[in-house]
C-alpha atoms as a PDB file:
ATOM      1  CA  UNK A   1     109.639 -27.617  -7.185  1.00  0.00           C
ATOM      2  CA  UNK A   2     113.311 -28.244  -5.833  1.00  0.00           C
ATOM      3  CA  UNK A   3     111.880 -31.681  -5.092  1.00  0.00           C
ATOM      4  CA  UNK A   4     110.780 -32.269  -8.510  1.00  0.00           C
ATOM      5  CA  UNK A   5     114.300 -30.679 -10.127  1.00  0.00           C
ATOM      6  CA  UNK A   6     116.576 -32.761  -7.386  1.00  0.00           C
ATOM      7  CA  UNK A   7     114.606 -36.200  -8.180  1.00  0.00           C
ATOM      8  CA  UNK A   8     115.382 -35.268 -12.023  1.00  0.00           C
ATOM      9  CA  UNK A   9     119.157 -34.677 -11.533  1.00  0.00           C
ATOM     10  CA  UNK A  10     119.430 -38.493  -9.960  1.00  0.00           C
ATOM     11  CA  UNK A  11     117.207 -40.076 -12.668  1.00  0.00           C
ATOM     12  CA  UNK A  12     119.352 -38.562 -15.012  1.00  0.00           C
ATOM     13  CA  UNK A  13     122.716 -39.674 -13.396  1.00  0.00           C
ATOM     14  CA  UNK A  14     121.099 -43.582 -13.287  1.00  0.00           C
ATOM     15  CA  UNK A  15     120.565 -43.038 -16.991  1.00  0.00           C
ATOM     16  CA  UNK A  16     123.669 -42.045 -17.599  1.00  0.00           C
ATOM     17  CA  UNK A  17     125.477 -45.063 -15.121  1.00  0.00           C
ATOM     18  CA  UNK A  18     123.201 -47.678 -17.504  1.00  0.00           C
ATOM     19  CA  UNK A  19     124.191 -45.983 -20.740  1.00  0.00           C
ATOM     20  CA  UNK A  20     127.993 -46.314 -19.849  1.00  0.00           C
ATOM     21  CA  UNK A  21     127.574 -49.609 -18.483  1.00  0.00           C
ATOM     22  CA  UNK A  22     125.929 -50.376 -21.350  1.00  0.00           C
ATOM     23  CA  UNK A  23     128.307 -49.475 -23.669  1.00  0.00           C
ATOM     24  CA  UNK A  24     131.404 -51.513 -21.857  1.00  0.00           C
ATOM     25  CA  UNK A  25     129.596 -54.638 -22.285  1.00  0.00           C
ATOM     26  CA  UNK A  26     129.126 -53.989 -25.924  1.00  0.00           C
ATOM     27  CA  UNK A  27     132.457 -53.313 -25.766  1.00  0.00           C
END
């Protein structure tokens, strides 16, 4: 279960690295 909850933290964090990055080459 902490496995499963850990994995989910760093998925989210890439997400949120591709998002940003995302948005500064729009800008």
């Amino acid at each position: 279960m902490f496995c499963q909850f850990f994995f989910f933290i760093i998925l989210y964090q890439i997400l949120q690295i591709f998002y940003v990055c995302r948005l500064a080459s729009i800008m």
